[in-house]
N, C-alpha and C. Protein backbone atom coordinates (compact mmCIF):
# COMPACT_ATOMS: atom_id res chain seq x y z
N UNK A 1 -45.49 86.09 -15.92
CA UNK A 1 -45.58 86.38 -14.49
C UNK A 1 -46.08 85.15 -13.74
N UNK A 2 -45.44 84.84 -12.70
CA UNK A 2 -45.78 83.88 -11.96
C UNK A 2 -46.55 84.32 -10.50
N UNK A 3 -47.13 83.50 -9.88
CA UNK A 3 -48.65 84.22 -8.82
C UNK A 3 -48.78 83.21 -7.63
N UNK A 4 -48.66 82.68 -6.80
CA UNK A 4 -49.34 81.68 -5.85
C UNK A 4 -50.77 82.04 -5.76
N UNK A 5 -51.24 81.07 -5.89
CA UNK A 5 -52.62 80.88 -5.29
C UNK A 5 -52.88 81.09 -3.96
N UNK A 6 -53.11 81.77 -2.73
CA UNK A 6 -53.27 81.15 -2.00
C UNK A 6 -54.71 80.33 -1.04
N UNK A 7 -55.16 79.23 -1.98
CA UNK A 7 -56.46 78.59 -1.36
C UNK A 7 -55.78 77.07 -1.56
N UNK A 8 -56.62 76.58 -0.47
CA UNK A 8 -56.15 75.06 -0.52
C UNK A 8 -57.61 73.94 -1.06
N UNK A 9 -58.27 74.77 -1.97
CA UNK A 9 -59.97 74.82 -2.36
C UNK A 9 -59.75 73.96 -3.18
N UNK A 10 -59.55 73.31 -4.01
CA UNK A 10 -59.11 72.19 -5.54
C UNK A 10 -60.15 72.43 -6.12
N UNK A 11 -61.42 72.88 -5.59
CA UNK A 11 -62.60 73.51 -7.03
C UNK A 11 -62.37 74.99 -7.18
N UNK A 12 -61.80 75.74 -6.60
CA UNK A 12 -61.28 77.01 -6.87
C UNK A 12 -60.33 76.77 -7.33
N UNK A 13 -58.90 75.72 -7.05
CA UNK A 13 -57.75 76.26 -8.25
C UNK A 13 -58.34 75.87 -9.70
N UNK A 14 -59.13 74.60 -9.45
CA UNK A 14 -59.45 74.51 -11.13
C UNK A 14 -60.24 74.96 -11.47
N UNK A 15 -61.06 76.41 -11.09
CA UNK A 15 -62.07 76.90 -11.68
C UNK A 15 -61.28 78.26 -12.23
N UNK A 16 -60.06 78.59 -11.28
CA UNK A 16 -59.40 79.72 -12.10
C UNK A 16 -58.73 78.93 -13.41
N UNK A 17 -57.65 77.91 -13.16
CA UNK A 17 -56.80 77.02 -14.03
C UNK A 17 -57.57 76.93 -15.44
N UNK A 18 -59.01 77.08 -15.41
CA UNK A 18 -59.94 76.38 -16.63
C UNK A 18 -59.85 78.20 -17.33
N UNK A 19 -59.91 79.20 -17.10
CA UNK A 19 -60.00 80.01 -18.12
C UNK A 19 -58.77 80.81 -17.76
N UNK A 20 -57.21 80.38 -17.83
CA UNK A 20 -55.83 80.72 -17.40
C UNK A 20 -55.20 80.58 -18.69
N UNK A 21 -54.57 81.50 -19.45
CA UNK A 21 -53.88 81.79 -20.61
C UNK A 21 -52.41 81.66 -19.78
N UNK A 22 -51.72 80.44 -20.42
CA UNK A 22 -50.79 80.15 -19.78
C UNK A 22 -49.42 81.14 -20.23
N UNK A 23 -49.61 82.29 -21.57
CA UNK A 23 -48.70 83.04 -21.79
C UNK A 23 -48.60 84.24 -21.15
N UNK A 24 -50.09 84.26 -20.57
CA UNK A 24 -49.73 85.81 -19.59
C UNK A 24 -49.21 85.50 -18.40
N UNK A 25 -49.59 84.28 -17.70
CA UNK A 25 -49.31 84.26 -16.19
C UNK A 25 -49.43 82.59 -16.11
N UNK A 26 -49.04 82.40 -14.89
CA UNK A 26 -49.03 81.51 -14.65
C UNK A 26 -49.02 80.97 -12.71
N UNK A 27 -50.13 79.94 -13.06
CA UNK A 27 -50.80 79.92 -11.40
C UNK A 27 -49.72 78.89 -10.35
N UNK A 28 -48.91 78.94 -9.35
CA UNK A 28 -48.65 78.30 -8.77
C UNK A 28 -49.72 78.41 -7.03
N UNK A 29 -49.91 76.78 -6.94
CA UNK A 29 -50.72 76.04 -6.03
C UNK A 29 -49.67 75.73 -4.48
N UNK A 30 -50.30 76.23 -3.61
CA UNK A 30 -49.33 76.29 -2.10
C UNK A 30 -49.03 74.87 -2.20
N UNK A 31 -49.33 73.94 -2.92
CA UNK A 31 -49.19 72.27 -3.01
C UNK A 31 -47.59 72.48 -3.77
N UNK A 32 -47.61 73.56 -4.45
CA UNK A 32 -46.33 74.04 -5.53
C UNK A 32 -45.12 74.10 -4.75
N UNK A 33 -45.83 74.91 -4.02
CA UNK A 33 -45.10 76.35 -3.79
C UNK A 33 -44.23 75.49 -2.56
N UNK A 34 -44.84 74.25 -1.39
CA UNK A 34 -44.58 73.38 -1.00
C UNK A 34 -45.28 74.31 0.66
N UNK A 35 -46.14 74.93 0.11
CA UNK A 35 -46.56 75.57 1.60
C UNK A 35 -47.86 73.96 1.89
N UNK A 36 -47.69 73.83 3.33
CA UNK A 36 -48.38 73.05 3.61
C UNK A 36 -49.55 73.26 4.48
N UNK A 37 -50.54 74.10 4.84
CA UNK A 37 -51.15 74.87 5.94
C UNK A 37 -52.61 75.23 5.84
N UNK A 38 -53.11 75.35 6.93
CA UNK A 38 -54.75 76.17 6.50
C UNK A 38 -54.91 77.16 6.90
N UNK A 39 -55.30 78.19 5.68
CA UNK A 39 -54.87 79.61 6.37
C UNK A 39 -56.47 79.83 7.12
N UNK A 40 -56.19 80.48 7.57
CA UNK A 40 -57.87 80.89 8.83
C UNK A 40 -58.57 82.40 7.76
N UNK A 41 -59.63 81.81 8.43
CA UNK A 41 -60.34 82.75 7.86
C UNK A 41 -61.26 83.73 8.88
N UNK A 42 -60.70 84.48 9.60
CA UNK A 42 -61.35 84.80 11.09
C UNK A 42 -62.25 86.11 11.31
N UNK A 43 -62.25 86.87 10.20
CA UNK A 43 -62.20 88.87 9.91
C UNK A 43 -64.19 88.07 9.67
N UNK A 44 -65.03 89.20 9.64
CA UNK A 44 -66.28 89.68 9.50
C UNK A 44 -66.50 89.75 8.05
N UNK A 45 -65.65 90.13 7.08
CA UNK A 45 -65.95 90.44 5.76
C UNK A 45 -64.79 89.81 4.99
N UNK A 46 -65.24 89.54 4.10
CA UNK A 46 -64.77 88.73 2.31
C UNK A 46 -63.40 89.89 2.45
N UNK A 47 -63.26 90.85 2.46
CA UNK A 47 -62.38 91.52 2.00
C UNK A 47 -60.91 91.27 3.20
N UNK A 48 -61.76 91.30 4.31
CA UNK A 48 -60.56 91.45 5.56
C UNK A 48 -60.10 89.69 5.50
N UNK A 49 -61.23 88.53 4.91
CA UNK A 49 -60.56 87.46 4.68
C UNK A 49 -59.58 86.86 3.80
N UNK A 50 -59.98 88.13 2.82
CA UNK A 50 -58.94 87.66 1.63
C UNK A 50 -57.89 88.43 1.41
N UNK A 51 -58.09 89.06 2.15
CA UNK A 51 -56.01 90.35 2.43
C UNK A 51 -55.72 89.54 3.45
N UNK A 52 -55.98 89.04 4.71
CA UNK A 52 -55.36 87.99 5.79
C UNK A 52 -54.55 86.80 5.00
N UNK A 53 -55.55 86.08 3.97
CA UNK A 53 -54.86 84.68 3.66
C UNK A 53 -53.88 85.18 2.74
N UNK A 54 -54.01 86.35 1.87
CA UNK A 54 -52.88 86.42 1.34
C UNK A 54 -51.88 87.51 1.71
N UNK A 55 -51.40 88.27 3.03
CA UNK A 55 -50.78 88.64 3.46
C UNK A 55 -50.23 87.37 3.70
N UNK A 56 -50.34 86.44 4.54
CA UNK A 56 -49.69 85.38 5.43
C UNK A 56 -49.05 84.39 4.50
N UNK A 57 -49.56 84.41 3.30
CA UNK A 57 -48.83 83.28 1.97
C UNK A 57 -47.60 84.67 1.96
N UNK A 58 -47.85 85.82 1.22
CA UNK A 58 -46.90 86.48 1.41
C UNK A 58 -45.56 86.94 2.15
N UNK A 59 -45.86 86.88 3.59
CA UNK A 59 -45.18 86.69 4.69
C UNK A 59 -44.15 85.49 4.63
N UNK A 60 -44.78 84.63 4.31
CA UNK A 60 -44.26 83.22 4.11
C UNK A 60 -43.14 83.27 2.99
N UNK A 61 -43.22 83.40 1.79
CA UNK A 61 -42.72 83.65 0.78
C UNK A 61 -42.24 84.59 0.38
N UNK A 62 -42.78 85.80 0.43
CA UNK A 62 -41.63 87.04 -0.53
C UNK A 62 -42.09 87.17 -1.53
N UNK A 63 -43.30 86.19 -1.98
CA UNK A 63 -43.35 86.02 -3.42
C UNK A 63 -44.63 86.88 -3.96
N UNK A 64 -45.24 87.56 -4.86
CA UNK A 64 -46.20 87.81 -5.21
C UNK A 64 -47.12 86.88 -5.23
N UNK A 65 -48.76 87.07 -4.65
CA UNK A 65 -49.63 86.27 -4.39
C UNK A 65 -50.63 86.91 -4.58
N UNK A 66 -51.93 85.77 -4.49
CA UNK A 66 -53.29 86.50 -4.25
C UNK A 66 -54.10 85.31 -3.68
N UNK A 67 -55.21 86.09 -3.44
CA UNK A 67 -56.23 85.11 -2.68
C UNK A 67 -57.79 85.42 -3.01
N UNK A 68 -58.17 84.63 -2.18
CA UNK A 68 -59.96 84.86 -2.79
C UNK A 68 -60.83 84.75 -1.63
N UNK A 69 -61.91 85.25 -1.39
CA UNK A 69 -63.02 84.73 -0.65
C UNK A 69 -64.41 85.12 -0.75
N UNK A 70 -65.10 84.09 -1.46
CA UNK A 70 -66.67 84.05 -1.63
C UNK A 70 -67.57 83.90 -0.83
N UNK A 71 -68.61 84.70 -0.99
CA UNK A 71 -69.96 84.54 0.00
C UNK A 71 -71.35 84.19 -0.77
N UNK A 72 -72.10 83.68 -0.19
CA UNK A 72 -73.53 83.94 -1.23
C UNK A 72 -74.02 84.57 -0.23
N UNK A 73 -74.69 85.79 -0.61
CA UNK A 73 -75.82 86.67 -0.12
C UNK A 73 -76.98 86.26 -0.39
N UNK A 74 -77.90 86.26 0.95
CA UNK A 74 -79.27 86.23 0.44
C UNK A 74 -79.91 87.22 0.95
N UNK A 75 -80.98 87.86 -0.12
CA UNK A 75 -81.96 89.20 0.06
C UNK A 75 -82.75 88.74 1.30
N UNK A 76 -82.86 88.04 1.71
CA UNK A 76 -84.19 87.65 2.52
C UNK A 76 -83.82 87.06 3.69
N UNK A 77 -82.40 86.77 3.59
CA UNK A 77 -81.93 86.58 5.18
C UNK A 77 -80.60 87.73 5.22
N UNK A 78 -81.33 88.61 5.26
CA UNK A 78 -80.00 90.25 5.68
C UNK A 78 -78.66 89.70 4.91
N UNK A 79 -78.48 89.08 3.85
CA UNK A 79 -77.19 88.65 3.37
C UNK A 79 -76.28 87.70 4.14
N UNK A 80 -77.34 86.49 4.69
CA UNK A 80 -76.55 85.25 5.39
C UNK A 80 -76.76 85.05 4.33
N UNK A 81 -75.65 83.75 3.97
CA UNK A 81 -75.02 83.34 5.25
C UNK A 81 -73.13 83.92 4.57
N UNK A 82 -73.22 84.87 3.49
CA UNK A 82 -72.11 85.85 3.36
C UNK A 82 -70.72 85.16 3.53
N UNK A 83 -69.97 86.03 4.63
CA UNK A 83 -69.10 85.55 5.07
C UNK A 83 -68.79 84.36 5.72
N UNK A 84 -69.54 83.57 6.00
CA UNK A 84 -69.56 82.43 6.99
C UNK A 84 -70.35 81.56 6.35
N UNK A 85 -70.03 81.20 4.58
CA UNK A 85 -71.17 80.52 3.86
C UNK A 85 -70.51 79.45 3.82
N UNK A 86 -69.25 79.31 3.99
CA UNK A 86 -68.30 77.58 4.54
C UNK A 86 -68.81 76.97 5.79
N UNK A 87 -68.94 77.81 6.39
CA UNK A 87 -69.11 77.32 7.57
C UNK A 87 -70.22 77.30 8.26
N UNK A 88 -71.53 77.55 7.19
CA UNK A 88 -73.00 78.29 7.45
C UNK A 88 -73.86 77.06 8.74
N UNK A 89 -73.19 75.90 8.87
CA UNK A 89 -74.33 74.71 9.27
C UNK A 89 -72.96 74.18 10.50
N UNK A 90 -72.01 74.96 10.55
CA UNK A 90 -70.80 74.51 11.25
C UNK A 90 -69.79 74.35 11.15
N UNK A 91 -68.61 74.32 11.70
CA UNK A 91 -67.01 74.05 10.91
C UNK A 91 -66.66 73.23 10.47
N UNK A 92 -66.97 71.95 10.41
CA UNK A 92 -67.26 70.73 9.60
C UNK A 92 -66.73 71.15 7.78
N UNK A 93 -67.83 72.26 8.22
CA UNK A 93 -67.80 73.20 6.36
C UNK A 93 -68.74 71.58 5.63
N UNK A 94 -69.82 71.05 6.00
CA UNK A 94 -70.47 70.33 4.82
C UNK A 94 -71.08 71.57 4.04
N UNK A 95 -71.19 70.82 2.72
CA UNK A 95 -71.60 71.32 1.63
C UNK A 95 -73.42 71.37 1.54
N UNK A 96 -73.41 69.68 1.72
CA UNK A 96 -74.81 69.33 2.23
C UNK A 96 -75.80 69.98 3.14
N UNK A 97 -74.77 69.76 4.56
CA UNK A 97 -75.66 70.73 5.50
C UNK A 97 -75.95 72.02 5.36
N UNK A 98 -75.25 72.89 4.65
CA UNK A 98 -75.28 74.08 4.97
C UNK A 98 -76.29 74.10 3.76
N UNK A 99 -76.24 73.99 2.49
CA UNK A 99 -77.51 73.68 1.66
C UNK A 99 -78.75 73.64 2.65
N UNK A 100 -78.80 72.90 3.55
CA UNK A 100 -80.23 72.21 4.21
C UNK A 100 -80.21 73.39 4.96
N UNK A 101 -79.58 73.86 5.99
CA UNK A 101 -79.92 75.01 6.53
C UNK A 101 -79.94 76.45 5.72
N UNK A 102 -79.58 76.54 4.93
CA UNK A 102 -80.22 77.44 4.18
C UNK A 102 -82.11 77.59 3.58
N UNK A 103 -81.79 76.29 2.73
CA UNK A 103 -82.82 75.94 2.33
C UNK A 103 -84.55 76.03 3.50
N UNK A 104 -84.00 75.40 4.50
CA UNK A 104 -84.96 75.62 5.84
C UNK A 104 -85.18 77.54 6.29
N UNK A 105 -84.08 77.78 6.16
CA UNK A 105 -84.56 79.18 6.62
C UNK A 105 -85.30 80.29 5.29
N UNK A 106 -84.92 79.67 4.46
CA UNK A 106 -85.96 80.19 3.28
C UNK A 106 -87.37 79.75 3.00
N UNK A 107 -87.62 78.40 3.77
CA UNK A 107 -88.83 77.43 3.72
C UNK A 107 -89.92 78.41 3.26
N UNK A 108 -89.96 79.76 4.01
CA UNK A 108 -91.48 80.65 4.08
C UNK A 108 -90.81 81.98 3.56
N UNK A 109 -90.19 81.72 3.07
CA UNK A 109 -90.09 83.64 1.94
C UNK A 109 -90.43 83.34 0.88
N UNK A 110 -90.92 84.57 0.15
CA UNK A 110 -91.69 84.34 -0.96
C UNK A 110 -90.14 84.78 -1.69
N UNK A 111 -89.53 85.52 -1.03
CA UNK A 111 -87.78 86.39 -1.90
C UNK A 111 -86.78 85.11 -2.18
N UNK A 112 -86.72 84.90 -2.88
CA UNK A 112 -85.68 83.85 -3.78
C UNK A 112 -84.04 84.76 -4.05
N UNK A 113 -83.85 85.93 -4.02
CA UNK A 113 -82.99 86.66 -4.62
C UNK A 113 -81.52 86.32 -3.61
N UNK A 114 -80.51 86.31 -4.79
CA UNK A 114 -79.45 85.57 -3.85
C UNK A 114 -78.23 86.41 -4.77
N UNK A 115 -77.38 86.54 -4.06
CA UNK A 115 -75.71 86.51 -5.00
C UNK A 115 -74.87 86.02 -4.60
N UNK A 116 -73.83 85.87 -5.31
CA UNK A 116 -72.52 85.29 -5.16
C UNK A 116 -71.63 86.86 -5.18
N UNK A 117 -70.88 86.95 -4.27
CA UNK A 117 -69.68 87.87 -4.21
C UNK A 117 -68.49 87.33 -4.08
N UNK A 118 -67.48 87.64 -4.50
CA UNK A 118 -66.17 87.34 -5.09
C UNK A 118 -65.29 88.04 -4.52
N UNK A 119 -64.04 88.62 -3.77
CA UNK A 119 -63.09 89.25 -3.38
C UNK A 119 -61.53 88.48 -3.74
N UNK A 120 -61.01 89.17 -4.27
CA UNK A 120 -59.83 88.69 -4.47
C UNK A 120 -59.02 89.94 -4.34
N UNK A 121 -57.59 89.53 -3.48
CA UNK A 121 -56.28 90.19 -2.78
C UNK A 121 -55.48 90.03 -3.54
N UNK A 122 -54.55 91.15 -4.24
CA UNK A 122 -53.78 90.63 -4.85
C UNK A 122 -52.29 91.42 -4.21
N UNK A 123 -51.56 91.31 -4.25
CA UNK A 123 -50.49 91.59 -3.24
C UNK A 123 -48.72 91.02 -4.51
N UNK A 124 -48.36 92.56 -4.62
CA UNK A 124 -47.37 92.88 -5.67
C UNK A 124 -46.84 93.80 -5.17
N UNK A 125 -45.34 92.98 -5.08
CA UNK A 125 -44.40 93.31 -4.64
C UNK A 125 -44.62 94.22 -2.99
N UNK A 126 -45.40 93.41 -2.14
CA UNK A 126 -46.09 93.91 -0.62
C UNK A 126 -47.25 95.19 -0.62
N UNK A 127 -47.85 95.29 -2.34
CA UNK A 127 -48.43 96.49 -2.39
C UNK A 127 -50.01 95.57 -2.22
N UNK A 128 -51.43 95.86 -1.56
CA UNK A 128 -52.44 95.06 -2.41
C UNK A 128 -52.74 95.92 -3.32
N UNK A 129 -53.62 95.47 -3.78
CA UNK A 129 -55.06 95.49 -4.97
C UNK A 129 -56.26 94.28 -4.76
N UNK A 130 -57.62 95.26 -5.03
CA UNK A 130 -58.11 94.56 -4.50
C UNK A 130 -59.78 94.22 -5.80
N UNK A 131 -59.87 93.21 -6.38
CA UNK A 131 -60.84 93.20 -7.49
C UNK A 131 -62.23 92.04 -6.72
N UNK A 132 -63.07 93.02 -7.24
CA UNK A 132 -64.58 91.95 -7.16
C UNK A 132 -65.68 91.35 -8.68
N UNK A 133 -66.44 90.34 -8.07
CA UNK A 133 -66.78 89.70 -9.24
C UNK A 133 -67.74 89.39 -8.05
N UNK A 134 -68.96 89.68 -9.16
CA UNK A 134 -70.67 89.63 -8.49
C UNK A 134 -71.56 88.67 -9.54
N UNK A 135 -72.25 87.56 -9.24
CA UNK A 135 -73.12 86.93 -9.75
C UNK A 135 -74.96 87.02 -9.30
N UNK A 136 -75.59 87.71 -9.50
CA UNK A 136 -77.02 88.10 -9.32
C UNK A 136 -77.51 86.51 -9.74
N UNK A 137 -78.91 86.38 -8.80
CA UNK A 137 -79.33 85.13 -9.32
C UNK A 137 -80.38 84.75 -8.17
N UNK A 138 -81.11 83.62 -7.98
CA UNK A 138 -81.78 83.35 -7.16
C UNK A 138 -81.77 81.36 -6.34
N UNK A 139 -82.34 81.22 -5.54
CA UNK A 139 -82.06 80.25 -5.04
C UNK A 139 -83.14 79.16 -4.77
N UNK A 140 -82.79 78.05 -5.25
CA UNK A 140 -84.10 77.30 -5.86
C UNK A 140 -84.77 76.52 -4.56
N UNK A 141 -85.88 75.62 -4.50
CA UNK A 141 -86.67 75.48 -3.75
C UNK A 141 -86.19 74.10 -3.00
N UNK A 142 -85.40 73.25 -4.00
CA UNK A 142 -84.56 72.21 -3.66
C UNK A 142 -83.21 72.15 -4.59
N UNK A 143 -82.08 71.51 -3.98
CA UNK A 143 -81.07 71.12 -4.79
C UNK A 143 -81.33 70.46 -6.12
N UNK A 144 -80.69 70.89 -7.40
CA UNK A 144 -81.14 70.16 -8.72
C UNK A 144 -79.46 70.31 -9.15
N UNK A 145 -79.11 69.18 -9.61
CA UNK A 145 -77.73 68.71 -10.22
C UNK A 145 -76.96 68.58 -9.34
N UNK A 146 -75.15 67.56 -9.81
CA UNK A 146 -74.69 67.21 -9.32
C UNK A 146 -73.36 67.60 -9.14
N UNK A 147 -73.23 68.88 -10.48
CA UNK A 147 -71.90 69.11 -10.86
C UNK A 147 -71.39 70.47 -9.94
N UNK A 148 -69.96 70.66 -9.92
CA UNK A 148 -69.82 72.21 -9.12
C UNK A 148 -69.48 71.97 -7.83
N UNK A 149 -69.44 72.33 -6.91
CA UNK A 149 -69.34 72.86 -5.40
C UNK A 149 -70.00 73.79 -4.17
N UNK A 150 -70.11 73.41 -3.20
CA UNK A 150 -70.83 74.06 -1.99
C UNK A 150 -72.46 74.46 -2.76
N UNK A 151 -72.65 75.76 -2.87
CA UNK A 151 -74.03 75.91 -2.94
C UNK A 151 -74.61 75.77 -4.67
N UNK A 152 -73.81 75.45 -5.56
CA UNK A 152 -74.34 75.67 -6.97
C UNK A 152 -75.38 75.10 -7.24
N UNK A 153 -75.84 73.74 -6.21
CA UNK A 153 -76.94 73.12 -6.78
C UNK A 153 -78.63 73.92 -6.70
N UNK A 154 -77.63 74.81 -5.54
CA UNK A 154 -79.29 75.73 -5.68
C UNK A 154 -79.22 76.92 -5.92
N UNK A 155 -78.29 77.01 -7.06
CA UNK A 155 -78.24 78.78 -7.25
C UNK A 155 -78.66 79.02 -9.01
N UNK A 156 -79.28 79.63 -8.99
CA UNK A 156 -79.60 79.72 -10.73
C UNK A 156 -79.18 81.43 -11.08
N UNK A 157 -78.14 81.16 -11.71
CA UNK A 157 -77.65 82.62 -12.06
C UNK A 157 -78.72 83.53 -12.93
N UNK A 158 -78.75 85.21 -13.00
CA UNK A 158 -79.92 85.50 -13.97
C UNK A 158 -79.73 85.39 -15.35
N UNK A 159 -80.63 84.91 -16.05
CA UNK A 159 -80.29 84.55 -17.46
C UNK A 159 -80.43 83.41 -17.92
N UNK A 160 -80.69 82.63 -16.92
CA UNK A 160 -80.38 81.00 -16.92
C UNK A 160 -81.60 80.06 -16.34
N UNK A 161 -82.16 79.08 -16.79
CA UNK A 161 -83.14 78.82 -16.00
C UNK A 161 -82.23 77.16 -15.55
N UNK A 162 -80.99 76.87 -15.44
CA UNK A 162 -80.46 75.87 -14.64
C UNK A 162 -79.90 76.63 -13.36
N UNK A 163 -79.62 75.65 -12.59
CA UNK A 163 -78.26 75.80 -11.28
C UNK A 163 -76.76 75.42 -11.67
N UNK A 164 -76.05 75.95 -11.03
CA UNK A 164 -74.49 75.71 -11.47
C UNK A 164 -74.40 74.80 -11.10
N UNK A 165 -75.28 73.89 -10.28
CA UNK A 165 -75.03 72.52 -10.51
C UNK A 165 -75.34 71.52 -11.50
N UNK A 166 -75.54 72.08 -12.51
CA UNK A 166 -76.49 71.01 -13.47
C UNK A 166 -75.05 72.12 -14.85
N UNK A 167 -74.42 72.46 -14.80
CA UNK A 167 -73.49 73.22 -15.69
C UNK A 167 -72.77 72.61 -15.55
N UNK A 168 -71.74 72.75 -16.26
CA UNK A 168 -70.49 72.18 -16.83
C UNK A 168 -69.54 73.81 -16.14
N UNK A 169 -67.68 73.33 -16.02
CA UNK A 169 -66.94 74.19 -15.65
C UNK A 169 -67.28 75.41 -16.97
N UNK A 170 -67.36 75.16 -17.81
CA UNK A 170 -67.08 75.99 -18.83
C UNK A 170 -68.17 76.87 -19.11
N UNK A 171 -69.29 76.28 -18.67
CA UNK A 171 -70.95 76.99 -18.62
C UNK A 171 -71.10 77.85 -17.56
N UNK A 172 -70.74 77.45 -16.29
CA UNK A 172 -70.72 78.48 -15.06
C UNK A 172 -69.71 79.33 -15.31
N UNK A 173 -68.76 79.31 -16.06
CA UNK A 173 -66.90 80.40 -16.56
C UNK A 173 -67.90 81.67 -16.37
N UNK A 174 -69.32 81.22 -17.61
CA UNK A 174 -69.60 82.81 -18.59
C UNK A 174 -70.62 83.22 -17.37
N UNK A 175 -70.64 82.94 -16.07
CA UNK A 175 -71.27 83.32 -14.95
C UNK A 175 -70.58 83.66 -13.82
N UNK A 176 -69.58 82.94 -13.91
CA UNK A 176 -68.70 82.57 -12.05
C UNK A 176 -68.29 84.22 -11.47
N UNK A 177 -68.58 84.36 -10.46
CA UNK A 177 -68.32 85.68 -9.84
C UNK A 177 -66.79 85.50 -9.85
N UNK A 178 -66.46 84.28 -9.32
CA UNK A 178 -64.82 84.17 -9.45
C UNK A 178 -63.92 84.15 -10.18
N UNK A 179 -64.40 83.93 -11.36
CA UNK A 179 -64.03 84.07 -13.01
C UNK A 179 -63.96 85.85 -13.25
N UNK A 180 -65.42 86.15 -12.99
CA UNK A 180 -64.99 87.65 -13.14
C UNK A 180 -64.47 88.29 -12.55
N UNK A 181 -64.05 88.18 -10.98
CA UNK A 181 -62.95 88.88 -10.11
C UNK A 181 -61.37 88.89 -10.84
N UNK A 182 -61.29 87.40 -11.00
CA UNK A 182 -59.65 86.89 -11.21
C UNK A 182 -59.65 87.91 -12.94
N UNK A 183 -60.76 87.80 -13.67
CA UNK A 183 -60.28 88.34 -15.30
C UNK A 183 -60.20 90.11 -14.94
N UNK A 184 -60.78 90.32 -13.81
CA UNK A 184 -60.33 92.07 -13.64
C UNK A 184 -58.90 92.23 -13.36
N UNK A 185 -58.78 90.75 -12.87
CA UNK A 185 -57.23 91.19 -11.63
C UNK A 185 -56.35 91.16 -13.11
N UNK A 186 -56.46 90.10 -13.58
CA UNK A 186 -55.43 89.87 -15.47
C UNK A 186 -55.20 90.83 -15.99
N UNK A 187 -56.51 91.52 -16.23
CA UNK A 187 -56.58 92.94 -16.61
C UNK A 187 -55.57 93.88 -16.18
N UNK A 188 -55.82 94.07 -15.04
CA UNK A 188 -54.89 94.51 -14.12
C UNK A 188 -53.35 94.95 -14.37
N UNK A 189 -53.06 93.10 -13.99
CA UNK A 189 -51.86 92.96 -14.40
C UNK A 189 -51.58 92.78 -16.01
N UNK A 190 -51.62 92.74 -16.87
CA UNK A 190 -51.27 93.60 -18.26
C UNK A 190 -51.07 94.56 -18.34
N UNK A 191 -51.75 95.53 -17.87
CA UNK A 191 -51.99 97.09 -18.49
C UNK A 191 -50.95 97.45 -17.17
N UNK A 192 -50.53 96.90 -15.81
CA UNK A 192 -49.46 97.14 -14.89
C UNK A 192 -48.19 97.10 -15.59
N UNK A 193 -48.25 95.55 -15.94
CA UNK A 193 -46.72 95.26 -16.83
C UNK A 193 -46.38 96.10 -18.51
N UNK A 194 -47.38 96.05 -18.81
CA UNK A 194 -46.96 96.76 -20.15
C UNK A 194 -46.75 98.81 -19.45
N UNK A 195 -46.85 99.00 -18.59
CA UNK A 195 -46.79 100.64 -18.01
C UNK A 195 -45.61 100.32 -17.44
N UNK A 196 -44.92 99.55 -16.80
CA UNK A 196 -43.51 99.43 -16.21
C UNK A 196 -42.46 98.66 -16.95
């Protein structure tokens, strides 16, 4: 089975690409697919963002697709910066800044407690489905490591006394909220295709 991606993220295609069994499925990249575009991300919630971007790859194509959209929740700021964790310090989307403004608005909580939420759209044959993948964990006092993307340097999953920034792709896999969304959706689709 073949799938478009639709994110134009290059640490999200290769964070799905790294645990992708190339005999069940196989990932095509809107770079592939020859879509050239930025899909918007405009809805209140992970869910209404990630049926938008992949309705509109859909629309586009005909083709079966899916999409994704992550938030980190924090316990101690009502679950900012959530939906708007790209864009938490401005549309710019730094990685840096929004780190720093986070980090500042936590300056005086004693609550460290944070997650990662995961939504992924999957959209077959114009039908969705819709799978999540949750990472529990907390958020450290400063950035530590270099490896990963947007907030990993200050997120320490539970179980773990590093940040996904100081991990390797293959060390954050047996953590990534996005790893576990996309392996429900696989799921999914097996037990779909082997029933039809």
């Amino acid at each position: 089975m073949k799938l478009i991606f639709a994110s134009n993220n290059q640490h999200k295609i290769e964070e799905i690409q790294s645990v992708l069994n190339d005999d069940e499925l196989s990932i095509i990249t809107l770079k592939q697919a020859g879509i050239d575009i930025e899909i918007a991300e405009p809805f209140d919630t992970l869910e209404e963002n990630a049926s938008s971007k992949c309705r509109t790859i859909y629309e586009l194509t005909g083709r079966d697709c899916f999409s994704e959209d992550t938030g980190l929740e924090v316990e101690a700021l009502n679950g900012e910066p959530g939906v708007k964790s790209a864009r938490y310090a401005g549309e710019e989307r730094s990685f840096d800044k929004n780190i720093e403004k986070l980090l500042l608005k936590l300056s005086d909580k004693q609550n460290r407690k944070a997650r990662f939420r995961a939504v992924i759209s999957l959209l077959l044959n114009g039908e969705e489905f819709r799978f999540e993948g949750i990472t529990n964990g907390r958020i450290t006092e400063s950035p530590v490591g270099s490896l990963g993307f947007g907030y990993d340097p200050v997120f320490i999953p539970e179980g773990e006394s590093r940040t996904f920034g100081q991990m390797s792709l293959v060390e954050k896999n047996n953590f990534s909220h996005r790893v576990n969304a996309f392996r429900k959706m696989v799921t999914f689709l097996q037990t779909t295709t082997k029933s039809r």
